[in-house]
Protein backbone atom coordinates (compact mmCIF):
# COMPACT_ATOMS: atom_id res chain seq x y z
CA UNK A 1 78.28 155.96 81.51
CA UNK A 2 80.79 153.16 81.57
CA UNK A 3 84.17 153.27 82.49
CA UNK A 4 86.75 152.45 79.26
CA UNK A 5 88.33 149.25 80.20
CA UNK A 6 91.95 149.74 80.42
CA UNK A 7 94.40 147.65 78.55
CA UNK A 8 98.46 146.83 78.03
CA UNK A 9 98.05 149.49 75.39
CA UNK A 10 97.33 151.92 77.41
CA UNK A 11 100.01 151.60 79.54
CA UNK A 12 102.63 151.34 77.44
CA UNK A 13 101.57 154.81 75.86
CA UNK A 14 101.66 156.03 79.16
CA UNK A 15 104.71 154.65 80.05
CA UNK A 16 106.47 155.32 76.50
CA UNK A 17 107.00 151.88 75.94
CA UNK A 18 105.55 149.08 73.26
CA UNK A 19 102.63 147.24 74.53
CA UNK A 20 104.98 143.60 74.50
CA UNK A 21 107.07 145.21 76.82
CA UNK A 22 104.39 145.86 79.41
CA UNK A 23 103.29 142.36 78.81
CA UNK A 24 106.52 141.06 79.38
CA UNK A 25 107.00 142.77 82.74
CA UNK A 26 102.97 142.14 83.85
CA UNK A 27 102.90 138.69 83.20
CA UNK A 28 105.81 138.49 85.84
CA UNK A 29 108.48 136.84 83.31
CA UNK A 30 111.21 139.75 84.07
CA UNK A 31 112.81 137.12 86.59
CA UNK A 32 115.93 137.87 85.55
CA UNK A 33 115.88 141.42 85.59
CA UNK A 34 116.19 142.17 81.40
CA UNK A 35 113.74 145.02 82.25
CA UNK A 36 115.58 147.92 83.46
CA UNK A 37 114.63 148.37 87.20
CA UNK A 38 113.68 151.71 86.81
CA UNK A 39 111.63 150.87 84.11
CA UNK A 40 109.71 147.96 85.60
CA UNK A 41 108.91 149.90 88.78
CA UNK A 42 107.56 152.27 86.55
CA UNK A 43 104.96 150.29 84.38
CA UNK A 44 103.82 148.89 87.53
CA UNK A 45 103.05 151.72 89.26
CA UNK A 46 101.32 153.28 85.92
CA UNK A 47 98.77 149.83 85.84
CA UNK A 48 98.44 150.66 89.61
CA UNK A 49 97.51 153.93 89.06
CA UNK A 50 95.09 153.00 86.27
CA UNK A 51 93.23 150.23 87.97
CA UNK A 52 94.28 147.80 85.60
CA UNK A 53 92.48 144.43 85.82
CA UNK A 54 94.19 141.66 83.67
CA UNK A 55 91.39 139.47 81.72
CA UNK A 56 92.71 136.34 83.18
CA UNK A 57 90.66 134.20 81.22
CA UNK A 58 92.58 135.99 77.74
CA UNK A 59 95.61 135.05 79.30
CA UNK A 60 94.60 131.09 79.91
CA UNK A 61 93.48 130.93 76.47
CA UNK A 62 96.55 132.56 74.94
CA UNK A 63 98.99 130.18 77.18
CA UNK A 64 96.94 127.27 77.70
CA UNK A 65 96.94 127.64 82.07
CA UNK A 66 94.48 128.84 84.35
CA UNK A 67 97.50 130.84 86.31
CA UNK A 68 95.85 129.03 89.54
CA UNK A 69 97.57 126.51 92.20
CA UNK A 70 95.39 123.80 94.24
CA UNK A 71 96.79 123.28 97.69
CA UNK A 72 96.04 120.73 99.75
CA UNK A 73 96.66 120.86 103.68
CA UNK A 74 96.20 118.25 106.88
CA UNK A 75 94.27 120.81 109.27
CA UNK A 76 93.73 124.26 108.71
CA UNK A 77 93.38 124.08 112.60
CA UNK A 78 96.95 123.81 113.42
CA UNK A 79 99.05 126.56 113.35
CA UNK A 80 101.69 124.94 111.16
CA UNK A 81 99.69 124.60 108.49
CA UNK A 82 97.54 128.06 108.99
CA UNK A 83 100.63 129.14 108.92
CA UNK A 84 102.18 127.85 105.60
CA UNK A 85 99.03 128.10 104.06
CA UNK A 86 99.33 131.65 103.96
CA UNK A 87 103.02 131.20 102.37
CA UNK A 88 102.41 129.56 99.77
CA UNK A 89 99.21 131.93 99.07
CA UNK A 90 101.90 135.34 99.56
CA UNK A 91 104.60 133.42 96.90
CA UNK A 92 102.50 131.98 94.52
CA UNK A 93 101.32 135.48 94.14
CA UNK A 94 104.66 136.74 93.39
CA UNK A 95 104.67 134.75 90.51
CA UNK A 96 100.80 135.44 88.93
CA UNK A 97 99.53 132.58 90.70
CA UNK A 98 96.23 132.50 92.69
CA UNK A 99 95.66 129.61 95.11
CA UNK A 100 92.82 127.17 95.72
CA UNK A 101 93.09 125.65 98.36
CA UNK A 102 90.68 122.91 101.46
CA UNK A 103 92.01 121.07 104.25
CA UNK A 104 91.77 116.96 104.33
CA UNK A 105 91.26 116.42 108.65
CA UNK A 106 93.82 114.12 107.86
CA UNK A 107 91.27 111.49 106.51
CA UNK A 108 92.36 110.40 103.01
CA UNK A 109 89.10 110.12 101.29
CA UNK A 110 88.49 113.55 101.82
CA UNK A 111 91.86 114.40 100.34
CA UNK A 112 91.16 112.72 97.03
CA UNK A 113 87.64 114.62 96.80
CA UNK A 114 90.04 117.47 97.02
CA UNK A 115 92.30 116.72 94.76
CA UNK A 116 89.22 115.89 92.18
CA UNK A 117 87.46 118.97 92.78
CA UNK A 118 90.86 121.43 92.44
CA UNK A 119 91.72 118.67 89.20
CA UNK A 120 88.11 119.66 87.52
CA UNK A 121 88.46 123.16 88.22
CA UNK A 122 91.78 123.27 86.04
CA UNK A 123 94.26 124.05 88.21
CA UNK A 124 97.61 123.85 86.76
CA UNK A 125 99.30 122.19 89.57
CA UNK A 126 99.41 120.96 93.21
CA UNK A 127 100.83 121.60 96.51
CA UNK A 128 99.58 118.31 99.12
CA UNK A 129 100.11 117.91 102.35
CA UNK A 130 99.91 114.01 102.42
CA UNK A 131 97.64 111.81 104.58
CA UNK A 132 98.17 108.69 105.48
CA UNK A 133 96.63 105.71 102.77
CA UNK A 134 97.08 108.31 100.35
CA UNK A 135 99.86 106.43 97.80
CA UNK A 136 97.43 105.47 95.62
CA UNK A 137 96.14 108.93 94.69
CA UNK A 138 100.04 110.04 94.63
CA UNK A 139 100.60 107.26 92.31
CA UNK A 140 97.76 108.27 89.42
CA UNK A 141 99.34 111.64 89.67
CA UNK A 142 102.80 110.94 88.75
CA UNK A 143 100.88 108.44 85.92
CA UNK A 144 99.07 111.01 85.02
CA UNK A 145 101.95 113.43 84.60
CA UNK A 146 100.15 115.98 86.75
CA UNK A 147 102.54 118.84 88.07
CA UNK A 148 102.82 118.35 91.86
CA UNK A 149 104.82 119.05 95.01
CA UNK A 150 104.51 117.12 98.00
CA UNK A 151 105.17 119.33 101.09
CA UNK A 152 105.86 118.49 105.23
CA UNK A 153 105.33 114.79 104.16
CA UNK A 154 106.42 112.55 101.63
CA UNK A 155 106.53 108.31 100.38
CA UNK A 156 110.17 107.31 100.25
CA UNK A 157 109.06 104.59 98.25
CA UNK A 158 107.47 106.99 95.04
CA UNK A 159 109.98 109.29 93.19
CA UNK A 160 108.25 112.22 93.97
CA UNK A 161 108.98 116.15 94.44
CA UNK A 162 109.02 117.10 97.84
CA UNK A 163 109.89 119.68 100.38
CA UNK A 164 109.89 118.63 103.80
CA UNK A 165 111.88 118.95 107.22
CA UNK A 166 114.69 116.18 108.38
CA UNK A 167 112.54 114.87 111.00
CA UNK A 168 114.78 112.42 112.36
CA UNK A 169 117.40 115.11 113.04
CA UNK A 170 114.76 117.13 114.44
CA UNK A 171 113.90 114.25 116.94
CA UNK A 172 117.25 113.43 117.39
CA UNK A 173 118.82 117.03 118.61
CA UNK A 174 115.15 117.67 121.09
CA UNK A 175 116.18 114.41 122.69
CA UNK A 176 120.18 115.27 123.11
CA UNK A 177 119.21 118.45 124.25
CA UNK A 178 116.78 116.95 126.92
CA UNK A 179 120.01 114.42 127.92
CA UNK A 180 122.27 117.26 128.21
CA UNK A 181 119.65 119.36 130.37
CA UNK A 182 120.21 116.45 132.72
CA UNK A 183 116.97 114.41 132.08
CA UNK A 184 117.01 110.50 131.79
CA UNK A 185 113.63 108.78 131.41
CA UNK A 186 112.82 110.89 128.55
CA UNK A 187 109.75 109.80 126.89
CA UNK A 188 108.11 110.32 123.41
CA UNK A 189 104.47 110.72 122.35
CA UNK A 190 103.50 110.30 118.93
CA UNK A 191 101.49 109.39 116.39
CA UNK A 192 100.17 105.62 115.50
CA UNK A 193 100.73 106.13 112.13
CA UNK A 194 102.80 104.70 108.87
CA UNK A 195 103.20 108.16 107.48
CA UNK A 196 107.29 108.61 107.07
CA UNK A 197 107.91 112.08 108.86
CA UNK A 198 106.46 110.28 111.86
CA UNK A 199 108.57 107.34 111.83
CA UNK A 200 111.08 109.30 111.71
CA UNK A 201 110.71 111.53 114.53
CA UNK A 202 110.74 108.58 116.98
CA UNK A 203 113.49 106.47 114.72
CA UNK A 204 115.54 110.21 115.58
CA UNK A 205 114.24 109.68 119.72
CA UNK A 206 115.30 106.32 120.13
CA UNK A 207 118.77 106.41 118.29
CA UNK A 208 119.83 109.09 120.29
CA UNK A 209 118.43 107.54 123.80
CA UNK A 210 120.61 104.44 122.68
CA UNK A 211 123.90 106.55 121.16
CA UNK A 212 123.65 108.53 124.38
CA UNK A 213 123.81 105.35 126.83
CA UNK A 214 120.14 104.94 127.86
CA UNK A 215 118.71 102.08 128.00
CA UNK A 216 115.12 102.63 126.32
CA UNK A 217 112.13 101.60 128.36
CA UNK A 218 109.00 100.46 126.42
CA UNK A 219 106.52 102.74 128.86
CA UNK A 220 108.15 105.58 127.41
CA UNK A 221 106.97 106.13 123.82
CA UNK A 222 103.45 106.04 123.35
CA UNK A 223 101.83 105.82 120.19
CA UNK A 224 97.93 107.56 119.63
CA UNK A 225 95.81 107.40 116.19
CA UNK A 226 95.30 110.57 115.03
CA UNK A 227 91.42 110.60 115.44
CA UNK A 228 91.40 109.39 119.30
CA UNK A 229 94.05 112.58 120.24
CA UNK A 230 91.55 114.17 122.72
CA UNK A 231 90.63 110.39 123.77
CA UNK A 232 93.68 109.11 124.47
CA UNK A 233 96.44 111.42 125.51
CA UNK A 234 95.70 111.45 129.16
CA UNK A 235 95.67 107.28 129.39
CA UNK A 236 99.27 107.99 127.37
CA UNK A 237 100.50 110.10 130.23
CA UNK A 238 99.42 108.40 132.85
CA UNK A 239 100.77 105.30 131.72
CA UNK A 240 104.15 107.58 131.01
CA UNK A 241 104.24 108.54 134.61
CA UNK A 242 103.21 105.68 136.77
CA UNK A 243 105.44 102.84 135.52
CA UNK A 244 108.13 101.66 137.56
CA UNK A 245 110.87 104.11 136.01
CA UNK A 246 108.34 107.31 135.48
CA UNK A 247 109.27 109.78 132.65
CA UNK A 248 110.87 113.01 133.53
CA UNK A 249 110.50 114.78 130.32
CA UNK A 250 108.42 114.54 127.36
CA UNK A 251 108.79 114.96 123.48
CA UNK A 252 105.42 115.82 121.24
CA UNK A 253 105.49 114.68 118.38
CA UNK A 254 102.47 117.46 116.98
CA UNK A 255 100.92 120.50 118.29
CA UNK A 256 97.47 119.28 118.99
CA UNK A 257 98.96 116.10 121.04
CA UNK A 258 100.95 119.02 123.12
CA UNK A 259 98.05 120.90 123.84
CA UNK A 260 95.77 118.07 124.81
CA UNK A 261 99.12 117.29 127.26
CA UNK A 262 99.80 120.56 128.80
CA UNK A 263 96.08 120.75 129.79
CA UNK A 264 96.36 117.18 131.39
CA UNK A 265 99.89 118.52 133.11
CA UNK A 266 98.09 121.07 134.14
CA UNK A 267 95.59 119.11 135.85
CA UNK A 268 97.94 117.31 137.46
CA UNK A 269 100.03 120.38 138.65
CA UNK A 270 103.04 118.76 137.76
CA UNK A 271 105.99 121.88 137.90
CA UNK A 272 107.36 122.32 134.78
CA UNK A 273 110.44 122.01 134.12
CA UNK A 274 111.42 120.24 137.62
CA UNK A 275 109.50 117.89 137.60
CA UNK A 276 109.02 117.26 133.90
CA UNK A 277 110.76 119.01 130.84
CA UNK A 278 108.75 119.39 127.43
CA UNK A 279 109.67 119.75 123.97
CA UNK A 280 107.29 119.71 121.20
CA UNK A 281 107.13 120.14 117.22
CA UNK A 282 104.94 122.76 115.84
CA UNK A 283 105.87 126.47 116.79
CA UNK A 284 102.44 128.57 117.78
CA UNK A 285 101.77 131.75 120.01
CA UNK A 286 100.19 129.40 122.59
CA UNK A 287 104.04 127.97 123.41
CA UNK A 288 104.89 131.12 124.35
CA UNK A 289 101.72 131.67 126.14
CA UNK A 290 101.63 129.50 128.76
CA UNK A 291 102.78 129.66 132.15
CA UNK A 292 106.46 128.21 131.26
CA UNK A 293 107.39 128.46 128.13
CA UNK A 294 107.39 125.77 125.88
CA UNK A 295 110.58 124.65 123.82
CA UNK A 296 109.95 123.49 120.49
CA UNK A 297 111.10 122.34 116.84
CA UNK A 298 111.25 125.42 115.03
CA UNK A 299 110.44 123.88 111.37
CA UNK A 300 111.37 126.57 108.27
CA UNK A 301 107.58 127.79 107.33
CA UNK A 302 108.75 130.50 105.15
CA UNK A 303 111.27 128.48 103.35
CA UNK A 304 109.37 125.48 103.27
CA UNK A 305 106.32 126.82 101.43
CA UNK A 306 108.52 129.32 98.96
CA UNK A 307 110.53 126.20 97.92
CA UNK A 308 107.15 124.17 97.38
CA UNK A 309 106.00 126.73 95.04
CA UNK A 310 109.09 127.67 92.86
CA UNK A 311 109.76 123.79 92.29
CA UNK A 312 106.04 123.51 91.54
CA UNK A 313 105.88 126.71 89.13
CA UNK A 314 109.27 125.19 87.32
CA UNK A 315 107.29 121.91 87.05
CA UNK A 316 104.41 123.85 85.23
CA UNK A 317 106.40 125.82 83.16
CA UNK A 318 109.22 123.01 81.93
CA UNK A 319 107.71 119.47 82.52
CA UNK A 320 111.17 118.05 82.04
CA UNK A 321 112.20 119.72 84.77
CA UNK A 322 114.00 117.07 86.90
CA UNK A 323 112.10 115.90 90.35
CA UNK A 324 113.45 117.61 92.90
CA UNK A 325 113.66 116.15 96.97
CA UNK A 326 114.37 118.72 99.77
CA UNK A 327 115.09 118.39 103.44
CA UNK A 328 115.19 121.14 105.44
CA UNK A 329 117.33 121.44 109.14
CA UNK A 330 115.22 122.62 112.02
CA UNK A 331 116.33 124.20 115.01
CA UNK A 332 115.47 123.94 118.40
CA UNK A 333 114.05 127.10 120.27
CA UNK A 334 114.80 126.57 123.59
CA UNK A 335 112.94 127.67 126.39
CA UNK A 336 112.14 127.33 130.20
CA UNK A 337 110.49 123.85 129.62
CA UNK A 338 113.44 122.21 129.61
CA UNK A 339 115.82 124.20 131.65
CA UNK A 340 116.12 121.87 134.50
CA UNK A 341 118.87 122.85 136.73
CA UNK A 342 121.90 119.96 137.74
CA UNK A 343 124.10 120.30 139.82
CA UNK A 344 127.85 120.37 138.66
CA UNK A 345 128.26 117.09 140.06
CA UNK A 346 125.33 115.24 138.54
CA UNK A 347 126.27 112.90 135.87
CA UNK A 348 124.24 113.69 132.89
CA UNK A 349 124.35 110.63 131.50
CA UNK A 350 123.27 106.92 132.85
């Protein structure tokens, strides 16, 4: 025999209420708290207790979205992104929300297939984690007046909303830190790319190497393509270490360029932090794993992807809403990578 499907109806005669009050507090627009606590708590835990299933596709019909989020993200691979990923799942959630989401390996092509294929499936909105070449697809959005949030990464040259982290702050306070640790030839590898976040972690390196007295040596930044990381990193640090004023500390600019490092350091059982001090970006258990651990750019996950969403669900909701631009401070988590020991006497600065 089948099961009677339950409905908003019969919760509220549960629950003593009218049915448009249950609705009110099920379709999560109680933000505010009109609902008595009490109350709310209640008809939740009466639909819980029923099994209630809403008929989603009722709901689309009656309010013209599909209550679903596409998210777009570099590489599910890195811990960063894992990471947030799961964020912006938890909060968009919260607010009735069910997310859709692929990763784009960083290759733009792949990102606008994305984008297409979350587009067709009506999705009412979109969270991207830019590649780079990707303006023009960022562009027929805005055109298109297509609710989206850019998030980690953004074009300072299209009035977008965005949530990211002030990279060149970032970059700035791991170098000062490294300075005041009492390293000199601190060095910097990136990634050879236009994308803005990166250009500004090494515009944040450099300007404190030069407000801090150092006179910046070419052989110290190196500069990889992202799809030659596993190629290339060892040349990078070779060429870091055997030029006539070696580096004696590092700054990664990404996780996977640390860990393709600290495997070559490795290698090369270079003692860390005496004979070379290491900072990255991108927090994951493996910093903490390995034999010294790592200090790194602690970047605001949770904040990061719950401010993504609630500008994006404001978007959907209130198209006029104006576009919004965060930055977000990160802080530095700081470790035995770095800790070189100086003397009291030692000049910190050259």
């Amino acid at each position: 025999m089948q099961k009677k499907k339950i409905t908003l109806k019969d919760i509220a005669k549960r629950a003593g209420v009218s049915t448009a009050l249950v609705s009110y507090v099920m379709n999560g627009k109680d933000k505010q708290g009109k609902v008595g606590k009490e109350m709310a708590t209640k008809i939740l835990a009466i639909s819980k207790e029923l099994n209630f299933k809403p008929h989603y596709l009722a709901r689309s019909l009656r309010s013209g979205k599909s209550f679903t989020l596409g998210l777009v993200i570099a590489d599910i691979s890195n811990p960063f992104f894992a990471n947030i990923a799961r964020v912006v799942e938890n909060e968009a959630k919260r607010f009735g929300y069910t997310v859709f989401y692929g990763s784009s390996d960083e290759d733009a092509e792949k990102s606008f297939d994305l984008i297409d294929m979350l587009h067709n499936r009506a999705v009412d909105g979109f969270i991207i984690v830019p590649t780079e070449n990707s303006q023009s697809k960022i562009r027929s959005l805005v055109e298109e007046n297509i609710p989206f949030v850019l998030l980690d990464r953004f074009f300072p040259e299209i009035q977008t909303n965005y949530v990211s982290t002030n990279n060149y702050q970032s970059s700035f306070d791991a170098c000062t830190h490294l300075l005041e640790m009492g390293y000199k030839n601190i060095g910097l590898l990136g990634i050879d790319s236009a994308l803005h976040h990166m250009k500004e972690r090494i515009r944040g390196y450099e300007d404190a190497l030069e407000i801090h007295g150092i006179k910046r040596n070419p052989d110290w930044l190196r500069k990889i393509r992202q799809n030659e990381v596993s190629a290339k990193t060892r040349g990078a640090i070779d060429d870091m270490l055997s030029n006539d004023k070696p580096v004696d500390a590092i700054i990664f600019c990404t996780y996977s360029l640390a860990v393709n490092a600290l495997k070559y350091i490795n290698e090369l059982k270079l003692k860390v932090p005496e004979q070379l001090g290491i900072v990255s970006f991108g927090q994951a258990e493996l910093f903490d794993l390995y034999h010294c651990p790592i200090t790194y750019i602690m970047q605001q996950m949770n904040e990061l992807g719950k401010k993504a969403v609630e500008i994006l669900i404001q978007k959907i909701e209130n198209p006029e809403t104006p576009t919004q631009q965060v930055l977000m401070q990160a802080s530095i988590i700081k470790r035995e990578s770095s800790k070189k020991k100086i003397s009291k006497t030692t000049k910190r600065y050259t």
